[in-house]
C-alpha atoms as a PDB file:
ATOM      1  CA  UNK A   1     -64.478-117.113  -6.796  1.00  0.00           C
ATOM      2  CA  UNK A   2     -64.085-115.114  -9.833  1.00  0.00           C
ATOM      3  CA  UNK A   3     -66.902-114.213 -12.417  1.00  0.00           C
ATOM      4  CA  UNK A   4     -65.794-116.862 -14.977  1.00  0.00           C
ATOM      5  CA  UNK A   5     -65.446-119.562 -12.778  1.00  0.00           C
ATOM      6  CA  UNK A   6     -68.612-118.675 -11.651  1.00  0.00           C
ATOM      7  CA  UNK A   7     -70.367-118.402 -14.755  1.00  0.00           C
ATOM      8  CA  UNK A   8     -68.509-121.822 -15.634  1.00  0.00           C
ATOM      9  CA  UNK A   9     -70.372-123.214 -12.441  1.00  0.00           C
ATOM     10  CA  UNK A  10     -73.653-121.767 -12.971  1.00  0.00           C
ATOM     11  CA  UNK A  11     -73.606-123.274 -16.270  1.00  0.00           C
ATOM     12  CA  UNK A  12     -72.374-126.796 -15.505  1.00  0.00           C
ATOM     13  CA  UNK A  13     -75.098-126.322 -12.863  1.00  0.00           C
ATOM     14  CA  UNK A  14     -77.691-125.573 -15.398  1.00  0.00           C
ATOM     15  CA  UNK A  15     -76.871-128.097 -17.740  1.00  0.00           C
ATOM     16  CA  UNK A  16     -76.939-130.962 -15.328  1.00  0.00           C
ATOM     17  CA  UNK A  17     -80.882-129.228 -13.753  1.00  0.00           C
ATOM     18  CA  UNK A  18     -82.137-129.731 -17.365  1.00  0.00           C
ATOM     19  CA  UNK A  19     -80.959-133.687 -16.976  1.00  0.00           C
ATOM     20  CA  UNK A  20     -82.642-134.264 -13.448  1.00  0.00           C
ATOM     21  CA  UNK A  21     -85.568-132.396 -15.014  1.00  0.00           C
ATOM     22  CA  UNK A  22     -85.673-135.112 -18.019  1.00  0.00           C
ATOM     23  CA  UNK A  23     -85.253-137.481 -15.819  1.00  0.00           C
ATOM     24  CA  UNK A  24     -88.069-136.551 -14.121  1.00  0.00           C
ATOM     25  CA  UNK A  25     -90.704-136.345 -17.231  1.00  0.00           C
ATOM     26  CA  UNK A  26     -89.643-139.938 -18.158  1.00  0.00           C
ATOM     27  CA  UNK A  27     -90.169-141.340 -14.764  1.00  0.00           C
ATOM     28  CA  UNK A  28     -93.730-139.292 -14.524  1.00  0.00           C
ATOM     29  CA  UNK A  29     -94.583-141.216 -18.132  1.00  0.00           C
ATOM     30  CA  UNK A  30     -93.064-144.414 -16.790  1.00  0.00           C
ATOM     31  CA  UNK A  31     -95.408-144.234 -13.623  1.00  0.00           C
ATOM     32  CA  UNK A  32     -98.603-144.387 -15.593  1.00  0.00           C
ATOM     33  CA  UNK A  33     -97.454-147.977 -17.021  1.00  0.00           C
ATOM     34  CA  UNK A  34     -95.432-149.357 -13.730  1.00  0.00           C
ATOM     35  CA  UNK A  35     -97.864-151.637 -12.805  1.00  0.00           C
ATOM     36  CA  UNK A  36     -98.960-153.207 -15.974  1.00  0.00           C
ATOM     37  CA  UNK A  37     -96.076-155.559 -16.477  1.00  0.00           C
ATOM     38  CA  UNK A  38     -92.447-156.810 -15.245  1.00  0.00           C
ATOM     39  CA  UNK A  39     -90.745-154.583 -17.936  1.00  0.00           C
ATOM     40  CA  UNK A  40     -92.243-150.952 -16.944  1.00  0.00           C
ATOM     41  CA  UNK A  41     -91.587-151.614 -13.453  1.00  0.00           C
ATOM     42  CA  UNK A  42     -87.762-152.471 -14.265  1.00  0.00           C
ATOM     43  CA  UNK A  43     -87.604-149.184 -16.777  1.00  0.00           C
ATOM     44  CA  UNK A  44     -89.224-147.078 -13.725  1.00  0.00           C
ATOM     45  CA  UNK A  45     -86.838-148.285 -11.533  1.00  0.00           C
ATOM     46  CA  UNK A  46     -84.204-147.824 -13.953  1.00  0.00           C
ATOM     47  CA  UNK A  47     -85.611-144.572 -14.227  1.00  0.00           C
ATOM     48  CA  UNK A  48     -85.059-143.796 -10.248  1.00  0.00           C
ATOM     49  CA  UNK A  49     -82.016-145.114 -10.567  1.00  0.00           C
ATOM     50  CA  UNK A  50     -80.621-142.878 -12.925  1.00  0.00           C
ATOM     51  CA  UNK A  51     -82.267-139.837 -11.360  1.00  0.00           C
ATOM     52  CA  UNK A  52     -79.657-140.189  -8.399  1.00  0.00           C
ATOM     53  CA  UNK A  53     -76.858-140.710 -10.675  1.00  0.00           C
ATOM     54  CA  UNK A  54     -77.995-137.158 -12.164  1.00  0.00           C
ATOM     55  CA  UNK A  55     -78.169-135.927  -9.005  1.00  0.00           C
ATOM     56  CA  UNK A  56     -74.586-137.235  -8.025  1.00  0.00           C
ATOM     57  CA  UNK A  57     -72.876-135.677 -10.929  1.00  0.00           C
ATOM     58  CA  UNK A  58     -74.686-132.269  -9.962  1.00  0.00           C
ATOM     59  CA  UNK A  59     -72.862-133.221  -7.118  1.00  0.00           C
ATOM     60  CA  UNK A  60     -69.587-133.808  -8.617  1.00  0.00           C
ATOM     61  CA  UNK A  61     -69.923-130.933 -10.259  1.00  0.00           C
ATOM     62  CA  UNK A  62     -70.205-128.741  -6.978  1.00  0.00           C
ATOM     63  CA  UNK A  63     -67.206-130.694  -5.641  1.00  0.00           C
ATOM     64  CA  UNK A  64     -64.507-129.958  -8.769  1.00  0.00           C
ATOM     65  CA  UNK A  65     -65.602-126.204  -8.304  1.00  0.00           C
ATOM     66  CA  UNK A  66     -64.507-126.167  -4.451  1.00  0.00           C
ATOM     67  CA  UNK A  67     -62.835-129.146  -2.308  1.00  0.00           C
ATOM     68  CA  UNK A  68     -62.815-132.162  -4.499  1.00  0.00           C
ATOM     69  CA  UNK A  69     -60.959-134.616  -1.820  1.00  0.00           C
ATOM     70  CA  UNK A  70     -63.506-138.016  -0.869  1.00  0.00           C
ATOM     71  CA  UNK A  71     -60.948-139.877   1.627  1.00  0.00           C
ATOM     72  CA  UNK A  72     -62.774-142.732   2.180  1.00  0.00           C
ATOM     73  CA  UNK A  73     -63.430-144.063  -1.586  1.00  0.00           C
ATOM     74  CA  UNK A  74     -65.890-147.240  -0.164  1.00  0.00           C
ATOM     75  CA  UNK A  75     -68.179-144.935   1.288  1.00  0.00           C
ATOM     76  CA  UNK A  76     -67.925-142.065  -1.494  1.00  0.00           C
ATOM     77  CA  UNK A  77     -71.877-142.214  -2.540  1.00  0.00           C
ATOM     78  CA  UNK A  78     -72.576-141.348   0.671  1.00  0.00           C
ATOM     79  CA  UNK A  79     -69.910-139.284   1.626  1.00  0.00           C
ATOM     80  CA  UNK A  80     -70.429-137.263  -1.286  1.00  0.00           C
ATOM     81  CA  UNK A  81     -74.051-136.492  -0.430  1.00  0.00           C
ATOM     82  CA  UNK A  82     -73.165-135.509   2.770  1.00  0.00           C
ATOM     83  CA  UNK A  83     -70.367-133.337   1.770  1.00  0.00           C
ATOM     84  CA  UNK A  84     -73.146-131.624  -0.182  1.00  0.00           C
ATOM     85  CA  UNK A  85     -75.233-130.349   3.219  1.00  0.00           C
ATOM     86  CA  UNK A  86     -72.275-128.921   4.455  1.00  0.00           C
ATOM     87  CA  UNK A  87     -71.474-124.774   4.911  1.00  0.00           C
ATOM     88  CA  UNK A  88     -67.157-124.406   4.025  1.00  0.00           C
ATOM     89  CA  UNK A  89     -66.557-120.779   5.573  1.00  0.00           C
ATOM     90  CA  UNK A  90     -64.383-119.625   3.463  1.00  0.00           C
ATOM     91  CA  UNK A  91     -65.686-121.990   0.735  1.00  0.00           C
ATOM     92  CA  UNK A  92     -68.950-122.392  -0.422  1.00  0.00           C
ATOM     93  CA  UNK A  93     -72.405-122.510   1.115  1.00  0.00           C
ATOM     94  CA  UNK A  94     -74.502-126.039   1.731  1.00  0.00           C
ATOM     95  CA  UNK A  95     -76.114-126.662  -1.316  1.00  0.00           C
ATOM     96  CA  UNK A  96     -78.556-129.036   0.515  1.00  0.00           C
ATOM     97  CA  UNK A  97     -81.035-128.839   3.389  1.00  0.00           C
ATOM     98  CA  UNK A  98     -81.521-131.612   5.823  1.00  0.00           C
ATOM     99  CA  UNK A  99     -85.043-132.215   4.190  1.00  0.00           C
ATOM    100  CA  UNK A 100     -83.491-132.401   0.330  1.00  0.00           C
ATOM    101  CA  UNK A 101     -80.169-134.726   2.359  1.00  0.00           C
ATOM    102  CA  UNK A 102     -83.038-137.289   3.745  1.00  0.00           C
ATOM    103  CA  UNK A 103     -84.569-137.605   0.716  1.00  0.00           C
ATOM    104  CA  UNK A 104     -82.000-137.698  -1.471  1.00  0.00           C
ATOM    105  CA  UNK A 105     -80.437-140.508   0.575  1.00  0.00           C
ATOM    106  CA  UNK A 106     -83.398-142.506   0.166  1.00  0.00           C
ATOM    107  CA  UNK A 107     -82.725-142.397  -3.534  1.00  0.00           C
ATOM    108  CA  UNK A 108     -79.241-143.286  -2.540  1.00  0.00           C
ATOM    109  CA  UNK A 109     -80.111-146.813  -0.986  1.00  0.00           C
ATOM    110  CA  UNK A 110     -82.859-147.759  -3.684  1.00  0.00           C
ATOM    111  CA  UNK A 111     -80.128-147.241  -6.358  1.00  0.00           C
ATOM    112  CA  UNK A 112     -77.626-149.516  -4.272  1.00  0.00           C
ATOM    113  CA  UNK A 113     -80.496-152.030  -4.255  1.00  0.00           C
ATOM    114  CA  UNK A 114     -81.184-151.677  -7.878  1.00  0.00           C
ATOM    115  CA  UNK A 115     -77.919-152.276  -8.794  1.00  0.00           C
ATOM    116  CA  UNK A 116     -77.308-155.086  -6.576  1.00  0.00           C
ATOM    117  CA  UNK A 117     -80.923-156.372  -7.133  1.00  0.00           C
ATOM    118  CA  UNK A 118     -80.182-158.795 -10.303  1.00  0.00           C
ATOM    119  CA  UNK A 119     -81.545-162.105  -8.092  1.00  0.00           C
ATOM    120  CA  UNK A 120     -84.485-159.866  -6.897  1.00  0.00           C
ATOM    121  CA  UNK A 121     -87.774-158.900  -8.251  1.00  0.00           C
ATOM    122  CA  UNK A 122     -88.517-155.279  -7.647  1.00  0.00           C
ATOM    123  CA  UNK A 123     -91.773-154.791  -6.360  1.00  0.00           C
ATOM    124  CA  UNK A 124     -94.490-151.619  -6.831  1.00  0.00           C
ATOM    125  CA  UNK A 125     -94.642-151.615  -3.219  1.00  0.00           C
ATOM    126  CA  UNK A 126     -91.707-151.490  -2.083  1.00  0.00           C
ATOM    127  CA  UNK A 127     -90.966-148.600  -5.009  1.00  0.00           C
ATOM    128  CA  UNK A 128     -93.552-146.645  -3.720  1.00  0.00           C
ATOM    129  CA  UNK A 129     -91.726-144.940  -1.030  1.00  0.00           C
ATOM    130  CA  UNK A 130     -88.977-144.291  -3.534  1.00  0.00           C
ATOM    131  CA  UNK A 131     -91.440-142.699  -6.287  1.00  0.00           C
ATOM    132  CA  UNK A 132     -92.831-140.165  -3.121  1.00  0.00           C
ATOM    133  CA  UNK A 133     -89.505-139.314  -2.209  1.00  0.00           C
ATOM    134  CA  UNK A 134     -88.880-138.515  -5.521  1.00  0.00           C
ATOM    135  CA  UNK A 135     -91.967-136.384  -6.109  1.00  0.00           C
ATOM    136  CA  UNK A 136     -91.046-134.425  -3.112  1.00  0.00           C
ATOM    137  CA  UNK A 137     -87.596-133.944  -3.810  1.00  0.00           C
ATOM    138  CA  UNK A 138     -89.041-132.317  -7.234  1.00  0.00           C
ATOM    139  CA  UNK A 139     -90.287-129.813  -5.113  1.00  0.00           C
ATOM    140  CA  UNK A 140     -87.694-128.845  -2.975  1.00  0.00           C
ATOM    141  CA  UNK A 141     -84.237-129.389  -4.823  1.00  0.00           C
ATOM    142  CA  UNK A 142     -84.842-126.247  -7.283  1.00  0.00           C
ATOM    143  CA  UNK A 143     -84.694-123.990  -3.929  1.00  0.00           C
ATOM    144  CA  UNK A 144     -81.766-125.276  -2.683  1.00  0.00           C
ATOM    145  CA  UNK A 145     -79.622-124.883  -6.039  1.00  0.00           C
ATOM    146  CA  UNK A 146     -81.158-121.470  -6.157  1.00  0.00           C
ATOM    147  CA  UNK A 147     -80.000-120.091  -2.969  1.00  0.00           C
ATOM    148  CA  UNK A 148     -76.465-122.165  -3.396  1.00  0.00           C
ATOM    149  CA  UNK A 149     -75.961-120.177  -6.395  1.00  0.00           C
ATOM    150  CA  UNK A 150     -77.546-116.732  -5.156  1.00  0.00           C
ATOM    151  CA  UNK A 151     -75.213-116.851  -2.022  1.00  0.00           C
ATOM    152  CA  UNK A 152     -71.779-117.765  -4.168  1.00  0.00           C
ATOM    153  CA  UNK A 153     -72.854-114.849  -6.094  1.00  0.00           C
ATOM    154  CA  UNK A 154     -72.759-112.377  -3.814  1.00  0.00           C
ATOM    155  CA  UNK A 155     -69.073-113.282  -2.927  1.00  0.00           C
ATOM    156  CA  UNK A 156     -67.795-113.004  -6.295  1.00  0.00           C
ATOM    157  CA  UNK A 157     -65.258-110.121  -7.809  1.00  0.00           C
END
């Protein structure tokens, strides 16, 4: 990879960390209301839902730098996030670890639900799992888009 593309990449990259990071404040100042009525529960969940959509176009993102082919478009959610735990000799490096693929994938399925979900109530509990998942993800995401970067890095002229 050359040092413009690069520096193209790393700031697409950037750009797209400081949305998930939003993301995250509003769904840590949705979670103090969630339980109080029907309508913060829905904007937390909306909330969750758009954090994987963030996620996804980080994802994206990754994917128009290096191999951009999905071949099977009804499973492209999924096949994208998978595509992104994956080391391309010759490539790129994984940007994700098995731990940040789990839990990401979690995220995954509760935004399939949520947009499917119109002739179902969402429920605190059954968002709970979602919201930890989330909060751990928070802590482990930053790493892995700081050693996919650090490693492309090294490789480029």
């Amino acid at each position: 990879m050359e040092r413009i593309e690069f520096n193209l990449l790393k700031a697409e990259t950037a750009a797209q960390i400081r949305e998930i990071e939003k993301i995250f404040k509003e769904i840590t100042d949705r979670k103090k209301s969630a339980g109080k009525s029907k309508a913060s529960l829905e904007s937390l969940a909306y909330k969750l839902h758009n954090l994987y959509s963030a996620y996804e176009d980080l994802f994206k993102i990754i994917a128009r730098h290096f191999e951009n082919q999905i071949e099977d478009i009804s499973r492209y959610h999924k096949e994208l996030l998978k595509r992104m735990t994956l080391s391309i000799e010759g490539v790129r490096p994984a940007l994700l670890s098995e731990e940040t693929h789990k839990l990401l994938d979690e995220l995954r399925a509760f935004r399939h639900f949520f947009r499917h979900a119109y002739a179902y109530e969402i429920k605190h509990e059954k968002m709970k799992p979602v919201l930890d998942s989330a909060e751990r993800l928070k802590a482990v995401y930053r790493k892995n888009v700081h050693k996919f970067l650090s490693e492309i890095e090294k490789e480029v002229h």
